[in-house]
PDB file of N, CA and C in Angstrom:
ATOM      1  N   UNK A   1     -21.521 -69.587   5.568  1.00  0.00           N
ATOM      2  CA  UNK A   1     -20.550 -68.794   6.294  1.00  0.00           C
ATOM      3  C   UNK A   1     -19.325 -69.621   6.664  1.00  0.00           C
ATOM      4  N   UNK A   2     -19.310 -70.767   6.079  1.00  0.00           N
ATOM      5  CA  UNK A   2     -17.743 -71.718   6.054  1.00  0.00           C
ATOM      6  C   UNK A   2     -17.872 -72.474   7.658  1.00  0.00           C
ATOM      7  N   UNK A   3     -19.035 -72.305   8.507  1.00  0.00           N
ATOM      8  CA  UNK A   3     -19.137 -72.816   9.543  1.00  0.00           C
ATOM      9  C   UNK A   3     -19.187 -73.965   9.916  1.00  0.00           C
ATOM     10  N   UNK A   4     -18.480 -75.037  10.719  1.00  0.00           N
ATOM     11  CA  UNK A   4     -18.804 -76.627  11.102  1.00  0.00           C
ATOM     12  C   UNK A   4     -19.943 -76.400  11.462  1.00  0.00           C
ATOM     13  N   UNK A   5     -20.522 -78.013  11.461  1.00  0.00           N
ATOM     14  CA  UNK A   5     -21.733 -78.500  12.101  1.00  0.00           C
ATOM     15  C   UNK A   5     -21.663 -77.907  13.560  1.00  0.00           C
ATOM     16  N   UNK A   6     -20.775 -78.246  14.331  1.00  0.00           N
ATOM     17  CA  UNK A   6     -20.704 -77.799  15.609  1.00  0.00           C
ATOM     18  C   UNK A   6     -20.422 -76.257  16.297  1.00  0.00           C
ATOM     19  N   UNK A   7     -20.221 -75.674  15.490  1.00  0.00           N
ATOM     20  CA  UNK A   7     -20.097 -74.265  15.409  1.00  0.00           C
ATOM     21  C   UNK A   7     -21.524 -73.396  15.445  1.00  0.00           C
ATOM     22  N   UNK A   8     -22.017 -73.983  13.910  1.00  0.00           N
ATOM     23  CA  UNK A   8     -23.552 -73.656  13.929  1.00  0.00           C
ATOM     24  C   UNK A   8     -24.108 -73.776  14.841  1.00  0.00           C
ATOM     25  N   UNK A   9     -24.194 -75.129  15.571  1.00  0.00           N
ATOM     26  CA  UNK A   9     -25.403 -75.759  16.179  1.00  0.00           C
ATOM     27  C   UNK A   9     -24.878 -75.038  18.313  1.00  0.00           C
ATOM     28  N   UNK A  10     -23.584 -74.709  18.051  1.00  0.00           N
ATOM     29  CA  UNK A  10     -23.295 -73.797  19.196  1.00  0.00           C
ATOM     30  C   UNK A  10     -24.009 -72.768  19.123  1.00  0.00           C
ATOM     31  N   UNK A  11     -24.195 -71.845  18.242  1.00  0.00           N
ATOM     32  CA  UNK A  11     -24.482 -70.404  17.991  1.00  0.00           C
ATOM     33  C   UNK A  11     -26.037 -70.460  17.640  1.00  0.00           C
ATOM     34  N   UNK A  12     -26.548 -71.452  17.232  1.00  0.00           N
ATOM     35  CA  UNK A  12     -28.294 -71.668  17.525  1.00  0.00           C
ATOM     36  C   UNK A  12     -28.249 -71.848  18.831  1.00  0.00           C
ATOM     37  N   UNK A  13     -27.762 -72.548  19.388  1.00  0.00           N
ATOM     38  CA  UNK A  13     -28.247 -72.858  21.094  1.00  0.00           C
ATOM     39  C   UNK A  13     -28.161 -71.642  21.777  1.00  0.00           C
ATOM     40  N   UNK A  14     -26.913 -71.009  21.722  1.00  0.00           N
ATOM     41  CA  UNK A  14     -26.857 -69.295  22.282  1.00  0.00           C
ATOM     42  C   UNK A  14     -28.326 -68.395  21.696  1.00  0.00           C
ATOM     43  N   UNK A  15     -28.704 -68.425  20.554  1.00  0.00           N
ATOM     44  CA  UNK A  15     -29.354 -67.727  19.956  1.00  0.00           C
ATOM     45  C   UNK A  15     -30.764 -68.276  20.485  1.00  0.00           C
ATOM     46  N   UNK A  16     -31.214 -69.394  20.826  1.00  0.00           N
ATOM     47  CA  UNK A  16     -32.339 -69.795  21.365  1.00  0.00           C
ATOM     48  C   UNK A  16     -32.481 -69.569  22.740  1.00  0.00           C
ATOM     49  N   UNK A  17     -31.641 -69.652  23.613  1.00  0.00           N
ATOM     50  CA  UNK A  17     -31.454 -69.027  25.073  1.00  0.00           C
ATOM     51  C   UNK A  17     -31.913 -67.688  25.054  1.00  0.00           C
ATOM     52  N   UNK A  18     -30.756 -66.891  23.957  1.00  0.00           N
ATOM     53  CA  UNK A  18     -31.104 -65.255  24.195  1.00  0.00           C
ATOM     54  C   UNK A  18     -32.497 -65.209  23.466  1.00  0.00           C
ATOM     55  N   UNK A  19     -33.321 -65.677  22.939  1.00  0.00           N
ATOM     56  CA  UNK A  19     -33.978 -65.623  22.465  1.00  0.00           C
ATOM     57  C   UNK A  19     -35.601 -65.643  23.559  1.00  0.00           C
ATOM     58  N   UNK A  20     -35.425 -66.432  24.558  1.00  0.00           N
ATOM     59  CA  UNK A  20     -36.127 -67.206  25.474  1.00  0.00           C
ATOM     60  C   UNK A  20     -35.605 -66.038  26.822  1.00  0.00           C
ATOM     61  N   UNK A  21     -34.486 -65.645  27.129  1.00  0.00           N
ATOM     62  CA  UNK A  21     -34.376 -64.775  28.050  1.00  0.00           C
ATOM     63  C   UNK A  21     -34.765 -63.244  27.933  1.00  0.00           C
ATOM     64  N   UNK A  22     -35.099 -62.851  26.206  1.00  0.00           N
ATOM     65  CA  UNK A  22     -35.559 -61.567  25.887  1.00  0.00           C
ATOM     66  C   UNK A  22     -37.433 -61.624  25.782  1.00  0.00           C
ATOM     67  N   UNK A  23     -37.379 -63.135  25.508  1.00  0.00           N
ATOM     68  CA  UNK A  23     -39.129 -63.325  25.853  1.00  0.00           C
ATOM     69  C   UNK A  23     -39.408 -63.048  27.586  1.00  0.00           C
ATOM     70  N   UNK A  24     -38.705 -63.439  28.385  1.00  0.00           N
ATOM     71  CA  UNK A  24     -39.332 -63.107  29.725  1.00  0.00           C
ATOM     72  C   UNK A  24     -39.167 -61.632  30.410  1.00  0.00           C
ATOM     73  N   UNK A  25     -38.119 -61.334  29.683  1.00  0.00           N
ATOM     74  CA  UNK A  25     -37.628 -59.968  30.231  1.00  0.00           C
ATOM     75  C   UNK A  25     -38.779 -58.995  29.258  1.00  0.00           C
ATOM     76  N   UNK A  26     -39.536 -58.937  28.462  1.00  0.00           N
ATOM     77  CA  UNK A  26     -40.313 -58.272  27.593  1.00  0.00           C
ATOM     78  C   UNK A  26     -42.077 -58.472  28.590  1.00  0.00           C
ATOM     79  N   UNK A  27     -41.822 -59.784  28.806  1.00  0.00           N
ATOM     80  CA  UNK A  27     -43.256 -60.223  29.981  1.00  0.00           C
ATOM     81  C   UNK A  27     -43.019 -59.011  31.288  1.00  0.00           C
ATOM     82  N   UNK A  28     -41.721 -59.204  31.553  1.00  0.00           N
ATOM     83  CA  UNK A  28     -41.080 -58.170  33.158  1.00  0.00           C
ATOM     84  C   UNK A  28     -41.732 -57.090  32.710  1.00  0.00           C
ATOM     85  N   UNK A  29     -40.825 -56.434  31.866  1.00  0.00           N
ATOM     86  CA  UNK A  29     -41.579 -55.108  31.492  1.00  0.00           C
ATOM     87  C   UNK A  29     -42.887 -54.609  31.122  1.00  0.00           C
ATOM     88  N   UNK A  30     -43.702 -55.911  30.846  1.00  0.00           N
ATOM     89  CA  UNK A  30     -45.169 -55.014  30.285  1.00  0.00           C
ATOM     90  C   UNK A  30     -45.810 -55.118  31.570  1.00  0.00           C
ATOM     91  N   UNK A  31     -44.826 -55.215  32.721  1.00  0.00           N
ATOM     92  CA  UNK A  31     -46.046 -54.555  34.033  1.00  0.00           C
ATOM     93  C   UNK A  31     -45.220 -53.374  34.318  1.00  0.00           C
ATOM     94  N   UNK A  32     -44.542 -52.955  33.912  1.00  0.00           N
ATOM     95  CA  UNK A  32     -44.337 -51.438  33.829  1.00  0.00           C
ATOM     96  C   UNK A  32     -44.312 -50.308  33.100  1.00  0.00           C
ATOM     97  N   UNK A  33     -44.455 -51.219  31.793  1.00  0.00           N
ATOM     98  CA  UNK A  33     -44.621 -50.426  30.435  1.00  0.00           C
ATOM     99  C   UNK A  33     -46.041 -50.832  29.775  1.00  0.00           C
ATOM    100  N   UNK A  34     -46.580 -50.000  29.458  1.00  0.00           N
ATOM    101  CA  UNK A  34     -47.802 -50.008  28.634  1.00  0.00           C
ATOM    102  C   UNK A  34     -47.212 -51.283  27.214  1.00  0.00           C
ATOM    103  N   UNK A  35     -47.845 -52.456  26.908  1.00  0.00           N
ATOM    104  CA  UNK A  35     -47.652 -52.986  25.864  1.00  0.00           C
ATOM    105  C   UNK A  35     -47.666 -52.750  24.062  1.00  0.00           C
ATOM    106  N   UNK A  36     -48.704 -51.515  23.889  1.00  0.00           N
ATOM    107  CA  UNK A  36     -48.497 -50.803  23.046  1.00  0.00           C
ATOM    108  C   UNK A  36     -46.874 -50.344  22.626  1.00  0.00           C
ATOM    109  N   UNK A  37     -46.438 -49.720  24.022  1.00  0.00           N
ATOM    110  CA  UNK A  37     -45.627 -48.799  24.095  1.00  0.00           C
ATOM    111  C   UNK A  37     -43.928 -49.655  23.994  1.00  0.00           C
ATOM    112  N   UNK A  38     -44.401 -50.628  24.088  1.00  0.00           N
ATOM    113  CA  UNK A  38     -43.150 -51.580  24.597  1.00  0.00           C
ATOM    114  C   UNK A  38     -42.537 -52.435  23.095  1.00  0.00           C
ATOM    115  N   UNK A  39     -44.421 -52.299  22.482  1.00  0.00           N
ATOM    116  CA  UNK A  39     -44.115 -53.272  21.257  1.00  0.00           C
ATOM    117  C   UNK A  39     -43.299 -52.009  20.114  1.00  0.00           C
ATOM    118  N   UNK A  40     -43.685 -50.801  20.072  1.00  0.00           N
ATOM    119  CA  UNK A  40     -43.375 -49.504  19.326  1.00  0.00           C
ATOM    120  C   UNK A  40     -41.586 -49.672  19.378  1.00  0.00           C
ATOM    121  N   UNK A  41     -41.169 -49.250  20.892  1.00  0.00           N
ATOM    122  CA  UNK A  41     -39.920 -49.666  20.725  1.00  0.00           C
ATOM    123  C   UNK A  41     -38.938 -50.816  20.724  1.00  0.00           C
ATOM    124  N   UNK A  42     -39.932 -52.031  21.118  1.00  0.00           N
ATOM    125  CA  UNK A  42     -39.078 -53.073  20.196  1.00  0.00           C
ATOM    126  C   UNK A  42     -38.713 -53.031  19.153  1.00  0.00           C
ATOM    127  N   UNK A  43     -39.841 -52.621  18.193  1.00  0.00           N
ATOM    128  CA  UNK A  43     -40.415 -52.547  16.900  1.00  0.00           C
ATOM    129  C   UNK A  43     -38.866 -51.276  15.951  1.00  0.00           C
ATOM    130  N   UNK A  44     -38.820 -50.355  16.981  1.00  0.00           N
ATOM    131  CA  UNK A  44     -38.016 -49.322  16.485  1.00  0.00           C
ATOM    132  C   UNK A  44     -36.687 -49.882  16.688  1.00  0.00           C
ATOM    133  N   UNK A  45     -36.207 -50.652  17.700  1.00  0.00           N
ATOM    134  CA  UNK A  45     -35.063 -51.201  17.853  1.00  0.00           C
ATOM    135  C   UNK A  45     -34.720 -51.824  17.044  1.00  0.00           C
ATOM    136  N   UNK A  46     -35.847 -52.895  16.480  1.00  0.00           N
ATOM    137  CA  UNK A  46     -35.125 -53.894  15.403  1.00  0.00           C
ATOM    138  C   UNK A  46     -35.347 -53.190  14.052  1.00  0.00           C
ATOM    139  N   UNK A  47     -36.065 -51.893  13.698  1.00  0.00           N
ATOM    140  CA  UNK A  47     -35.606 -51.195  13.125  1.00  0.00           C
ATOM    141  C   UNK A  47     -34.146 -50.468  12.322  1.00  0.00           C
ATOM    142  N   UNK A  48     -33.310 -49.959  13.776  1.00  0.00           N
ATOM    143  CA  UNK A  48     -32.588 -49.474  13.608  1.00  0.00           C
ATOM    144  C   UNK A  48     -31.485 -50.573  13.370  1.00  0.00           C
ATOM    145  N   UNK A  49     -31.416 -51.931  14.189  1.00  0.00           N
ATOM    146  CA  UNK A  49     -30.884 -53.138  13.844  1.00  0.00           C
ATOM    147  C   UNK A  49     -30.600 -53.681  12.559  1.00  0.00           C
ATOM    148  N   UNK A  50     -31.612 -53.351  11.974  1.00  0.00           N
ATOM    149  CA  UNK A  50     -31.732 -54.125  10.495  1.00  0.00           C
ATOM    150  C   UNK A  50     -31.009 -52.752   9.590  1.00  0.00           C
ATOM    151  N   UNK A  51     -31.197 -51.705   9.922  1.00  0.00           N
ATOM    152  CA  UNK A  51     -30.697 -50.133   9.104  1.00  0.00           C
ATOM    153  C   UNK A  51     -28.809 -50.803   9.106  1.00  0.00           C
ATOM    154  N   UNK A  52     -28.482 -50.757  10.509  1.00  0.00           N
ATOM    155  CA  UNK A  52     -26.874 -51.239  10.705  1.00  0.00           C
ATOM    156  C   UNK A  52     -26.485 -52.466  10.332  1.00  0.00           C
ATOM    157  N   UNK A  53     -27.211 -53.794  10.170  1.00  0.00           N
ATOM    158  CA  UNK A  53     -27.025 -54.873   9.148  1.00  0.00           C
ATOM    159  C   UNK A  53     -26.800 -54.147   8.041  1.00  0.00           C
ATOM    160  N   UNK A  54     -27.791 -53.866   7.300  1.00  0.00           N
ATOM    161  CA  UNK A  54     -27.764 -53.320   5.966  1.00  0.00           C
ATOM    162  C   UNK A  54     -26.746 -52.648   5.524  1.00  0.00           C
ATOM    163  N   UNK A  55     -26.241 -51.902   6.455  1.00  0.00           N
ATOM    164  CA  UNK A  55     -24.957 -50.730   5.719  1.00  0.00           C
ATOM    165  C   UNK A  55     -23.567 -51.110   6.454  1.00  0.00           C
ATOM    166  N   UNK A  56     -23.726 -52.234   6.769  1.00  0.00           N
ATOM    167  CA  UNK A  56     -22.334 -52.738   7.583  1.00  0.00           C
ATOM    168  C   UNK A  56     -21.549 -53.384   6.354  1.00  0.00           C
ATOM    169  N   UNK A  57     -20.063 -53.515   6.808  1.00  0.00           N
ATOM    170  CA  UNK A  57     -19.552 -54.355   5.898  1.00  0.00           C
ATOM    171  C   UNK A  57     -20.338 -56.388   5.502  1.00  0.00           C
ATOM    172  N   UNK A  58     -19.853 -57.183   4.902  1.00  0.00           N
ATOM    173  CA  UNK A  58     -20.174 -58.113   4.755  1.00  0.00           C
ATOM    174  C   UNK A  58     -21.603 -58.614   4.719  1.00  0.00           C
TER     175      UNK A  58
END
């Protein structure tokens, strides 16, 4: 993607944070959401995620 070393290694560090702050916030919720129910619409989210990658430009 024509990216510096330091560019990359910015946008992994963001991506490992959000990565680590959507793991605890998913723990939050399975005491209010059934875990079945929680994994279904993760599951459908990154669904629809990957549908809008796919048909996006680039």
């Amino acid at each position: 993607m024509h990216f510096s070393d330091q560019t990359a290694a910015s946008y992994f560090s963001l991506f490992m944070l959000l990565m680590m702050g959507g793991r605890f916030v998913g723990t939050f919720l399975m005491r209010y959401i059934a875990p079945n129910k929680l994994l279904a619409a993760f599951a459908l989210a990154n669904v629809l995620m990957c549908l809008i990658v796919a048909q996006s430009w680039g």
